[in-house]
C-alpha atoms as a PDB file:
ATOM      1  CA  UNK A   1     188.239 235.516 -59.954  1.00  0.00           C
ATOM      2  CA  UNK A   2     185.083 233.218 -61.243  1.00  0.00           C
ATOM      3  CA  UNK A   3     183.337 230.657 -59.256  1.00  0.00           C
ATOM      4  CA  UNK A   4     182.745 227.570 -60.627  1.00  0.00           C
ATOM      5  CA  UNK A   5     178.980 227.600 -59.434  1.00  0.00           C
ATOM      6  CA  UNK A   6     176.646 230.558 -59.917  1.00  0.00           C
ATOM      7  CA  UNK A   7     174.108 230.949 -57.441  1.00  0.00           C
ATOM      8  CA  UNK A   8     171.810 233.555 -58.816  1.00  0.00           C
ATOM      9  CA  UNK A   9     169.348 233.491 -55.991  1.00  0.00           C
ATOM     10  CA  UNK A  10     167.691 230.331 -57.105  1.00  0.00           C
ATOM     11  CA  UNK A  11     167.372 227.964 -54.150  1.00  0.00           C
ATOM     12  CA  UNK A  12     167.408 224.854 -55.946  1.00  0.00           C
ATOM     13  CA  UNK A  13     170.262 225.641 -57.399  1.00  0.00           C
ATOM     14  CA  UNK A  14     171.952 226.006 -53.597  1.00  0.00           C
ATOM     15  CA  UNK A  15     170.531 223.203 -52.165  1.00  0.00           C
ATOM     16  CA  UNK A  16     172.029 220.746 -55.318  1.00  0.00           C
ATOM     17  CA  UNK A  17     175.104 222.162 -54.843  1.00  0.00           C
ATOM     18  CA  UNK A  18     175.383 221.498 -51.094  1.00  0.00           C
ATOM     19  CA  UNK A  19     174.137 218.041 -51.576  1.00  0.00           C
ATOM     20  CA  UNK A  20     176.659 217.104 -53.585  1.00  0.00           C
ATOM     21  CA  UNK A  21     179.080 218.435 -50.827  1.00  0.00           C
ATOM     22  CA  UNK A  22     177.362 216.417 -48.342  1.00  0.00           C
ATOM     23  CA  UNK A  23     177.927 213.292 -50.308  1.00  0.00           C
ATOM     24  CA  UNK A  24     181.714 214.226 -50.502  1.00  0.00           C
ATOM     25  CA  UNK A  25     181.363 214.513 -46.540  1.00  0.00           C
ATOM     26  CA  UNK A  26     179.717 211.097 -46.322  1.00  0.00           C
ATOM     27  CA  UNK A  27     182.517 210.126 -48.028  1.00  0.00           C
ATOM     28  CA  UNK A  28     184.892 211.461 -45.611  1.00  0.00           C
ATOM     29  CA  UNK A  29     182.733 209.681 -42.892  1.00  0.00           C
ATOM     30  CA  UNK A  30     183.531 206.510 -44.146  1.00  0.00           C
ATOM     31  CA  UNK A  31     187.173 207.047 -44.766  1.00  0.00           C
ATOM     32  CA  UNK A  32     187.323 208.055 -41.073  1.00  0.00           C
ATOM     33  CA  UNK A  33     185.326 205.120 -40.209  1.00  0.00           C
ATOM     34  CA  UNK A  34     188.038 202.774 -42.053  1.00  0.00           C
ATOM     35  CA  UNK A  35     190.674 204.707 -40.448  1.00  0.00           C
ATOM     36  CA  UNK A  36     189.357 203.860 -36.810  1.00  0.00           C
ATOM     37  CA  UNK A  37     189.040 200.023 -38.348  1.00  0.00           C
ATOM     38  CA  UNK A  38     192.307 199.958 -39.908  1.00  0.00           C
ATOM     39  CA  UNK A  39     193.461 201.374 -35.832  1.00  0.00           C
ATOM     40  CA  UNK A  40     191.968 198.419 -34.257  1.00  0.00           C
ATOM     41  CA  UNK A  41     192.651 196.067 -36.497  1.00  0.00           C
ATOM     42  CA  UNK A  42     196.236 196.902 -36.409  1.00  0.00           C
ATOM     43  CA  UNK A  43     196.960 197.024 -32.736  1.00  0.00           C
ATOM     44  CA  UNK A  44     195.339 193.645 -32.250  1.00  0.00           C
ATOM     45  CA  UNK A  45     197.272 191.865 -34.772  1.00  0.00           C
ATOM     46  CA  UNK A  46     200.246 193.652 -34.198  1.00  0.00           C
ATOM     47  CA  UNK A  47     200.607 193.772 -30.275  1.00  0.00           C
ATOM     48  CA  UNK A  48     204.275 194.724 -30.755  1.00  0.00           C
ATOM     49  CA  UNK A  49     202.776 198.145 -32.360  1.00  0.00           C
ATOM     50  CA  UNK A  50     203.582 201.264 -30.249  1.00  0.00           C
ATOM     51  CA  UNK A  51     199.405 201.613 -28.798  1.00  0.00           C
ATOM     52  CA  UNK A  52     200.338 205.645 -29.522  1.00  0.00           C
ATOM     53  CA  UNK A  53     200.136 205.119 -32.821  1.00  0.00           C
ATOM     54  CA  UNK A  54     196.660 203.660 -32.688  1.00  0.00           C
ATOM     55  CA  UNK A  55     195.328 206.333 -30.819  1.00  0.00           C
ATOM     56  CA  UNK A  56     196.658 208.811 -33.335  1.00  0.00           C
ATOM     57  CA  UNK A  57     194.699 207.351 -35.812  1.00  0.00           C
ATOM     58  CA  UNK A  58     191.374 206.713 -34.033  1.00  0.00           C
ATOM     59  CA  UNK A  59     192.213 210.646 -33.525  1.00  0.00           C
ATOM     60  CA  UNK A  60     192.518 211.184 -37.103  1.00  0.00           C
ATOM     61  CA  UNK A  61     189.708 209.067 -38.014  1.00  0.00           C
ATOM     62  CA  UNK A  62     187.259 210.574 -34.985  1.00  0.00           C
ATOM     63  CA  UNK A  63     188.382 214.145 -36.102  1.00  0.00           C
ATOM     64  CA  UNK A  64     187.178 213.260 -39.865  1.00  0.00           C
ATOM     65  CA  UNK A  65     183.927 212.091 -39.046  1.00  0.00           C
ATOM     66  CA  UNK A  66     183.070 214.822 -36.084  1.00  0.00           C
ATOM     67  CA  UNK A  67     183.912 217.454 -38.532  1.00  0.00           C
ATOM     68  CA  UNK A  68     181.846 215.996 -41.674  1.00  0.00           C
ATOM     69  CA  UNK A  69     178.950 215.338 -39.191  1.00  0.00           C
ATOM     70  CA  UNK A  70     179.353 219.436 -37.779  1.00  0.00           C
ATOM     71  CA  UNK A  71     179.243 220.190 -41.762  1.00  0.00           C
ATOM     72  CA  UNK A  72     176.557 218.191 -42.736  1.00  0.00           C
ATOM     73  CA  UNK A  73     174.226 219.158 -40.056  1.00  0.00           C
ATOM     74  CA  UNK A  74     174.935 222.981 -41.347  1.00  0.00           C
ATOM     75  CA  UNK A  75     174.065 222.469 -44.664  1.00  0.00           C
ATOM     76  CA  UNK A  76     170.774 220.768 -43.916  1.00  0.00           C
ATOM     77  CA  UNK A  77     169.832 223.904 -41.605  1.00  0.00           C
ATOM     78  CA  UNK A  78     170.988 226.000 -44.482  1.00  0.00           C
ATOM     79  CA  UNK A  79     168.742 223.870 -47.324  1.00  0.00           C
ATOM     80  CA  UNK A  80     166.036 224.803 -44.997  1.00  0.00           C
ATOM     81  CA  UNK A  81     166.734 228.594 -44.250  1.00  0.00           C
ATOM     82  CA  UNK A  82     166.665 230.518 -47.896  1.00  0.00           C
ATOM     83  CA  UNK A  83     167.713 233.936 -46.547  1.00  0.00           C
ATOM     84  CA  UNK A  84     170.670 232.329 -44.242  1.00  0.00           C
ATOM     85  CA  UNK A  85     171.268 230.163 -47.929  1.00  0.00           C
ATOM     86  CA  UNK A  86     171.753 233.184 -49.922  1.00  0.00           C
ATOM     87  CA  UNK A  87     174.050 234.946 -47.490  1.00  0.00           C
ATOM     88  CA  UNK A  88     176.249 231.696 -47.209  1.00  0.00           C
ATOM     89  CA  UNK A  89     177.053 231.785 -51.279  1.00  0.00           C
ATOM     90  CA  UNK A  90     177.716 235.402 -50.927  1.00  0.00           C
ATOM     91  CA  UNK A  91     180.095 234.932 -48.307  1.00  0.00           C
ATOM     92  CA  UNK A  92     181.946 232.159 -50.081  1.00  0.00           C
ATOM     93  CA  UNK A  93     181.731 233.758 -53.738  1.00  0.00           C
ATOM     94  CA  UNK A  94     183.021 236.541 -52.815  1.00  0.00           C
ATOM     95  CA  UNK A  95     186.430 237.864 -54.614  1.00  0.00           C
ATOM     96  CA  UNK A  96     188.001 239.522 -51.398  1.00  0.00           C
ATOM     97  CA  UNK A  97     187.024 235.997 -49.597  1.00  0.00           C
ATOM     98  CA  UNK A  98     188.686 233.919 -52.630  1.00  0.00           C
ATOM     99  CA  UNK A  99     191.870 236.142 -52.507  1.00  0.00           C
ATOM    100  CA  UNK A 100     192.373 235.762 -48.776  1.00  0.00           C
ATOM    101  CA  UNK A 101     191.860 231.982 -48.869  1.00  0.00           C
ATOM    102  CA  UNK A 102     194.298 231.668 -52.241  1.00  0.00           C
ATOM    103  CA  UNK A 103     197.032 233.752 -50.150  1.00  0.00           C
ATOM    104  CA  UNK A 104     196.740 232.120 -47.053  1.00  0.00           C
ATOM    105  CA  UNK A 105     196.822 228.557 -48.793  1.00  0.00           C
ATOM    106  CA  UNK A 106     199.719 229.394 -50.875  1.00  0.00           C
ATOM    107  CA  UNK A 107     201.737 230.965 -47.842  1.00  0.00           C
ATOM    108  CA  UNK A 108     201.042 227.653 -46.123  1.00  0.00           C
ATOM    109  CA  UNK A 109     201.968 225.559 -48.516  1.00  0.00           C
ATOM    110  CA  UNK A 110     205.460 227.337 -48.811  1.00  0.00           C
ATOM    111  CA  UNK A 111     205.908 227.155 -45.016  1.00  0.00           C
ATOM    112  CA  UNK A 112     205.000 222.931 -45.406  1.00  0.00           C
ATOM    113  CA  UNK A 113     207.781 222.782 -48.304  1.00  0.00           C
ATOM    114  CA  UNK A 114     210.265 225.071 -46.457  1.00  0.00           C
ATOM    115  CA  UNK A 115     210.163 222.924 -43.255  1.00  0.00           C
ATOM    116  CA  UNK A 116     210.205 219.755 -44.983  1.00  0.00           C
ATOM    117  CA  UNK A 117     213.222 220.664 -46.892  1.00  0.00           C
ATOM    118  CA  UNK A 118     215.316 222.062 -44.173  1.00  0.00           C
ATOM    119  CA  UNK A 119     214.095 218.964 -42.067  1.00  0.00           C
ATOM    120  CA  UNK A 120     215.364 216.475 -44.828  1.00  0.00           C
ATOM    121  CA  UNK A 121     218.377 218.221 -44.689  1.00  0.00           C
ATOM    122  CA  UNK A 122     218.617 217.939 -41.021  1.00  0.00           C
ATOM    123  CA  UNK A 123     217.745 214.189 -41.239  1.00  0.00           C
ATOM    124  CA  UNK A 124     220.387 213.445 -43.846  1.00  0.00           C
ATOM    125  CA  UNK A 125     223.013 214.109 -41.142  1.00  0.00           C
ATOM    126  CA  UNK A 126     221.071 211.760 -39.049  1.00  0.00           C
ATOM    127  CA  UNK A 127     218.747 209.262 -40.727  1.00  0.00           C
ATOM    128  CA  UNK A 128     218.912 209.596 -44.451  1.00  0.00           C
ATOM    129  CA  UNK A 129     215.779 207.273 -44.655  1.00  0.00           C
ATOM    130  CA  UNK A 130     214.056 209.997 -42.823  1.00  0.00           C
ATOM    131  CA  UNK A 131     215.424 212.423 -45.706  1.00  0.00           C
ATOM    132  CA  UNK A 132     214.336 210.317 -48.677  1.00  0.00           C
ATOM    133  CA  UNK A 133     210.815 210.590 -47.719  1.00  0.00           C
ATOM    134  CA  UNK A 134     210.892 214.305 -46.701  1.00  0.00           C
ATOM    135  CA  UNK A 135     213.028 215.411 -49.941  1.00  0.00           C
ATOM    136  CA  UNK A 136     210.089 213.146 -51.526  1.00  0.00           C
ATOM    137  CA  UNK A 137     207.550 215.368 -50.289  1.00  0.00           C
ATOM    138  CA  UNK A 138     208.740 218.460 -51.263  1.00  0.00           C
ATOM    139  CA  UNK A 139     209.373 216.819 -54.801  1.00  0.00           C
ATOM    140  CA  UNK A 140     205.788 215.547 -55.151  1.00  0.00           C
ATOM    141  CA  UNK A 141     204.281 218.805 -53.759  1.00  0.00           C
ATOM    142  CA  UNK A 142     206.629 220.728 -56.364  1.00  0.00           C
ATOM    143  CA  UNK A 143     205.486 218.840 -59.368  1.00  0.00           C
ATOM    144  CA  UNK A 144     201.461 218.288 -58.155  1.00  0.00           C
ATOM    145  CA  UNK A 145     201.714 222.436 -57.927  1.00  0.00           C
ATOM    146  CA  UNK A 146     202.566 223.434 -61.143  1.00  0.00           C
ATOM    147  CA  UNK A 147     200.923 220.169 -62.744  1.00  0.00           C
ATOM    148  CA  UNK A 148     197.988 221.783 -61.053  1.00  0.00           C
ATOM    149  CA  UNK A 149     198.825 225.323 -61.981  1.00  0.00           C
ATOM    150  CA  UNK A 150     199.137 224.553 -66.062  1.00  0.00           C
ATOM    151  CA  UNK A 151     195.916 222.411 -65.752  1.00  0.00           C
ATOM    152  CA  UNK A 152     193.496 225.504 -64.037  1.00  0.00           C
ATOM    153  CA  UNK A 153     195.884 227.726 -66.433  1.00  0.00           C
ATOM    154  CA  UNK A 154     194.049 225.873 -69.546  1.00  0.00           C
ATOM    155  CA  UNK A 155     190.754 225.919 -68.194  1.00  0.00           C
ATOM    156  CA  UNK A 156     190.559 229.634 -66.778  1.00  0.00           C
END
């Protein structure tokens, strides 16, 4: 399996690279940030609103930004370290590494599709709104797979 970055030791090549993944984090920062908005926002003009459901997202949101801040902070100490740089890109170019993270994503992805499908079924009996939106899951995550597949197919 090929990376799609080689870092051959150059330092300025590793330090670009986690830039740019530090401006995708930023990025998560401020969706989290409009997620604890959208929260607030909600349960104040919508009183009636179960407050659970506000919390969950202020969870979601907090949880976003906490974990892009914890990520950021380790890629600055890692622009600054070039030996702890240079083990980091071997760790996370390596093949065995790639495998186990390709296997472990695809087994979890299975599980995601087998649970929503038996719980549409399940929900039919009950709710069949419910089921529309859980059989539309498993439809979308069907077609975005192999849409996904033939696409890296082409370019690999």
């Amino acid at each position: 399996m090929k990376s799609h970055i080689k870092i051959n030791g150059n330092k300025q090549e590793g330090v670009r690279y986690l830039q740019r993944q530090m401006l995708l984090l930023f990025s998560v920062i401020i969706i989290g940030c409009t997620t604890i908005v959208f929260a607030i926002i909600a349960s104040i003009h919508f009183p009636d609103l179960d407050k659970k459901i506000s919390f969950i997202y202020i969870g979601f949101g907090g949880g976003m930004i906490a974990t892009s801040l914890k990520r950021i902070i380790h890629n600055i100490k890692l622009c600054k370290d070039e030996k702890a740089l240079k083990d980091y890109f071997v760790r996370i170019f390596d093949e065995r590494e790639n495998y186990i993270a390709n296997r472990a994503f695809r087994m979890a992805v299975l599980i995601v599709i087998t649970i929503s499908y038996f719980a549409a079924l399940i929900c039919s009996i009950f709710i069949p709104y419910i089921m529309y939106g859980l059989a539309g899951q498993v439809v979308v995550l069907l077609i975005s797979y192999f849409i996904a597949r033939s696409v890296y197919n082409k370019k690999l």
